[in-house]
C-alpha atoms as a PDB file:
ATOM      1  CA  UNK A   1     161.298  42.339  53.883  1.00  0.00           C
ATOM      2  CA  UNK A   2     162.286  43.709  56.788  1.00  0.00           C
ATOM      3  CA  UNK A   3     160.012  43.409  60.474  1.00  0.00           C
ATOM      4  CA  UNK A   4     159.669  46.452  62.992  1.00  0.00           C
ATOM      5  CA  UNK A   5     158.187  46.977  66.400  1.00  0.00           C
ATOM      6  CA  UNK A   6     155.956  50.044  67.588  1.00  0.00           C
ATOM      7  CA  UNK A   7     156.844  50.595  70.961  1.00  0.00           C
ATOM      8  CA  UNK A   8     154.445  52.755  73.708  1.00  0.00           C
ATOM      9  CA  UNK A   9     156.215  52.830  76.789  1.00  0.00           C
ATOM     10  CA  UNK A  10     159.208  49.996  75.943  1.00  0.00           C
ATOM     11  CA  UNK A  11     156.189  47.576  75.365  1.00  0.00           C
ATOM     12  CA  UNK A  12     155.759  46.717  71.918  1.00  0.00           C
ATOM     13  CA  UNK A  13     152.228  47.442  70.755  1.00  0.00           C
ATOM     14  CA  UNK A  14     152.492  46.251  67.256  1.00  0.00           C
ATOM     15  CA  UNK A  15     154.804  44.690  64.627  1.00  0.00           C
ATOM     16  CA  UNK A  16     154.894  45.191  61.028  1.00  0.00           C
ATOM     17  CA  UNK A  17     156.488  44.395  57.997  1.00  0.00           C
ATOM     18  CA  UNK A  18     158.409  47.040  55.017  1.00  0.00           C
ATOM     19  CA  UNK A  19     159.547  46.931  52.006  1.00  0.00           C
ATOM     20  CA  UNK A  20     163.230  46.455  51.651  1.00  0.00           C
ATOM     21  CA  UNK A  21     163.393  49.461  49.483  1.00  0.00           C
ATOM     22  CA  UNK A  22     162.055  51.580  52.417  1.00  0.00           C
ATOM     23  CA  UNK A  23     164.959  50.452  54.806  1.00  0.00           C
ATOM     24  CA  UNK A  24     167.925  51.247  52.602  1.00  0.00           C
ATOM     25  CA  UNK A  25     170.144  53.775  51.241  1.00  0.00           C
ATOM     26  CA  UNK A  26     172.146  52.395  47.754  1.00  0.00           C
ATOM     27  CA  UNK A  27     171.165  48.975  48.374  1.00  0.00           C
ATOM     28  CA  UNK A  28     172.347  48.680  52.118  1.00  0.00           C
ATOM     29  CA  UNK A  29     169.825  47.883  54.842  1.00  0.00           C
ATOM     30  CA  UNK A  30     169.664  50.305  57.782  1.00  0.00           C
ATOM     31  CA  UNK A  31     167.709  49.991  60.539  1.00  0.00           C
ATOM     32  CA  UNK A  32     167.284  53.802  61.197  1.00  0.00           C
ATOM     33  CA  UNK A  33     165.863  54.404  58.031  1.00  0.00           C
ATOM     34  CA  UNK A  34     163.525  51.782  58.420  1.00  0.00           C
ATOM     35  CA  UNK A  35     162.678  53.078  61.813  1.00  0.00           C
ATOM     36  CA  UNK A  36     162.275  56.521  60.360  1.00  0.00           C
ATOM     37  CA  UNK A  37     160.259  55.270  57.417  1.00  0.00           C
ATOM     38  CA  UNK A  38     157.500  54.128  60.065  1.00  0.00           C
ATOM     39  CA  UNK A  39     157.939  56.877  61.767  1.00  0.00           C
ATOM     40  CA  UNK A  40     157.067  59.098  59.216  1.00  0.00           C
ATOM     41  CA  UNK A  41     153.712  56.778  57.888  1.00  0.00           C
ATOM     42  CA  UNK A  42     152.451  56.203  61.368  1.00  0.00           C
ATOM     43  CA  UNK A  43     154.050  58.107  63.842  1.00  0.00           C
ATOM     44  CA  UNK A  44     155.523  56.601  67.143  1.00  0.00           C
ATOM     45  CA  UNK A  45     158.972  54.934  67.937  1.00  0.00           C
ATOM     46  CA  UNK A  46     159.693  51.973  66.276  1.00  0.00           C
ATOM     47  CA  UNK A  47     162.901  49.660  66.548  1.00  0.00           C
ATOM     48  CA  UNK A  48     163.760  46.676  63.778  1.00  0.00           C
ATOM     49  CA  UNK A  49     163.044  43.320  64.533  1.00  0.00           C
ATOM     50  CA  UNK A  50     164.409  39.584  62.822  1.00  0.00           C
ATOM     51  CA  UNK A  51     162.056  37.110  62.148  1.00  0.00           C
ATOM     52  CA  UNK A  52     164.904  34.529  62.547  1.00  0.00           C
ATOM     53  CA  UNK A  53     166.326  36.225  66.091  1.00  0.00           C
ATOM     54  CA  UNK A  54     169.617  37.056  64.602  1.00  0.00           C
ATOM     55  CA  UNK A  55     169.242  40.515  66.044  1.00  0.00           C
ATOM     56  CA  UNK A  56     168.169  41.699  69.219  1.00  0.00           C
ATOM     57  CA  UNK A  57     167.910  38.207  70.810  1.00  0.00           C
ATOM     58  CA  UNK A  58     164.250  37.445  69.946  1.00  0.00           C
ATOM     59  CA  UNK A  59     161.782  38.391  67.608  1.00  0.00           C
ATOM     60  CA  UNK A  60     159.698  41.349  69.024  1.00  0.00           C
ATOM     61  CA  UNK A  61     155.862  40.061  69.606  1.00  0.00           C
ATOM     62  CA  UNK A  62     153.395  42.001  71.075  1.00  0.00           C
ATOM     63  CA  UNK A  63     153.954  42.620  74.888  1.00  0.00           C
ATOM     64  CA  UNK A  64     157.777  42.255  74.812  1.00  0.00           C
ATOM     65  CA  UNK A  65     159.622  44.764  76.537  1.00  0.00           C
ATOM     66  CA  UNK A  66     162.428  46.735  74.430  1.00  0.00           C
ATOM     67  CA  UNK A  67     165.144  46.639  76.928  1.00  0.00           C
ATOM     68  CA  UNK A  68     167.682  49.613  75.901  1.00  0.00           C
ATOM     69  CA  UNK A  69     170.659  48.466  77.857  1.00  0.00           C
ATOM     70  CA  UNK A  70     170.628  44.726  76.270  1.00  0.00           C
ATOM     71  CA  UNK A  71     169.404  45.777  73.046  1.00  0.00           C
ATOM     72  CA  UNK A  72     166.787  43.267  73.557  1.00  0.00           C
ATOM     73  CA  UNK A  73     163.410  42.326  73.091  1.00  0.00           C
ATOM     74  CA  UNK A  74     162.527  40.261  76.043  1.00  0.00           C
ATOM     75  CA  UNK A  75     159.039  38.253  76.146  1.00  0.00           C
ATOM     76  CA  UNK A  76     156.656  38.888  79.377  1.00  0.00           C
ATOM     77  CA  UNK A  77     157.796  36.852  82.087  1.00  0.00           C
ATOM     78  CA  UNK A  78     155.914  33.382  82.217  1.00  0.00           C
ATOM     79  CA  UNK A  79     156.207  32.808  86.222  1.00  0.00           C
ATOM     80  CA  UNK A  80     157.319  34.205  88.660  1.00  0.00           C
ATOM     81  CA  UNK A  81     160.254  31.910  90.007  1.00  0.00           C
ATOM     82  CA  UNK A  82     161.732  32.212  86.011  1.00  0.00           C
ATOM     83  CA  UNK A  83     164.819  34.036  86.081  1.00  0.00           C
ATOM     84  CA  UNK A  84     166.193  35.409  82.800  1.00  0.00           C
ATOM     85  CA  UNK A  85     169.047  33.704  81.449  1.00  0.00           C
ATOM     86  CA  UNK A  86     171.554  37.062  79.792  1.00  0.00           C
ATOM     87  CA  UNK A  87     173.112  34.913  76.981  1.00  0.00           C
ATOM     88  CA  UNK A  88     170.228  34.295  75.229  1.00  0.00           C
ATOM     89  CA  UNK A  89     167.560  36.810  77.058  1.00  0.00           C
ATOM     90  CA  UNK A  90     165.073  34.198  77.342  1.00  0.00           C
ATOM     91  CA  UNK A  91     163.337  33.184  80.293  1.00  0.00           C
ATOM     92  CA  UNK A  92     164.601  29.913  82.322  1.00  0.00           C
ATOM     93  CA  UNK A  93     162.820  27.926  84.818  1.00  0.00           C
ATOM     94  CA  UNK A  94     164.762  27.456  88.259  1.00  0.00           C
ATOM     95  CA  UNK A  95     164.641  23.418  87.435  1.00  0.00           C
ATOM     96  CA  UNK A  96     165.951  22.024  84.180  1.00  0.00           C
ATOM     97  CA  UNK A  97     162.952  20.537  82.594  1.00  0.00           C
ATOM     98  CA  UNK A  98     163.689  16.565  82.410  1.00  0.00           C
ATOM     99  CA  UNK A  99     164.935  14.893  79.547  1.00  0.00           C
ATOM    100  CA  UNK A 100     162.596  11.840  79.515  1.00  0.00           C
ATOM    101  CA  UNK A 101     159.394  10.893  79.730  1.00  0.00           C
ATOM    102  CA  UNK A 102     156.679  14.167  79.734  1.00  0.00           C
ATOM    103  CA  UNK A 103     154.847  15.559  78.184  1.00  0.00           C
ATOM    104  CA  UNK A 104     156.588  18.445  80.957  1.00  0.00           C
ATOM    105  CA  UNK A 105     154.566  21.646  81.849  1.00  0.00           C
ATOM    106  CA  UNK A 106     156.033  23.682  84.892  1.00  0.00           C
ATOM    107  CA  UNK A 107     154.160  24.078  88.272  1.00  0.00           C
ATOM    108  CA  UNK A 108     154.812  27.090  89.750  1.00  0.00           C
ATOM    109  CA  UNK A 109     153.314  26.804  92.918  1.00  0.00           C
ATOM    110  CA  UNK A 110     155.736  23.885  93.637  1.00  0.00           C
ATOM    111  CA  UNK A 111     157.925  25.140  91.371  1.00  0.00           C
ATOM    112  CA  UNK A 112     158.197  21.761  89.694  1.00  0.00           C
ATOM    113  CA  UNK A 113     158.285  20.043  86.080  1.00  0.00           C
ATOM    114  CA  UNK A 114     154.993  17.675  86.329  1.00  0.00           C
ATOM    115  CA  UNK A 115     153.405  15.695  83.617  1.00  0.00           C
ATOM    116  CA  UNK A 116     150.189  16.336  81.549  1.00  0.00           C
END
């Protein structure tokens, strides 16, 4: 099965799943035919997605921007001070999170690891 994301805007609105057979020509998957596939059933642009991340950087979810220049989905960003780390397009906090103790949950208005 193969995973793609509806986008409106760069924002992915939805993400579905099709048939392997619907994404292929002889046997070999390709991603524009996939694309055109939901195209064709539901209209809109869509862009293929991996479950396990091993294209695109993440899996798309609902919300992600579709960044064109990375070919990357990229999740909402979760505070403000979070800068986005361009190996893995993931967002970082400006402190590593500790090692010990926690449970950790970040405080953005001192922009802080605290405990919970």
């Amino acid at each position: 099965m193969a995973h793609f994301a509806e986008l409106v805007n760069g924002i992915v609105a939805r993400v579905i799943v099709v048939s392997n057979a619907d994404t292929a020509s002889n046997g070999v998957e390709d991603g524009a035919i996939g694309a055109a596939f939901c195209h064709n059933l539901l209209g809109g642009e869509w862009v293929q997605t991996s479950y396990n991340g091993n294209m695109r950087f993440n899996y798309a979810g609902i919300g992600f921007t579709y960044d064109t220049v990375r070919d990357a989905f990229i999740a909402p960003k979760p505070y403000a001070s979070w800068v986005l780390d361009e190996a893995t397009c993931r967002w970082i906090a400006p402190v590593p999170m500790p090692s010990e103790g926690g449970p950790w949950m970040w405080d953005e208005d001192t922009e802080s690891w605290i405990t919970v």
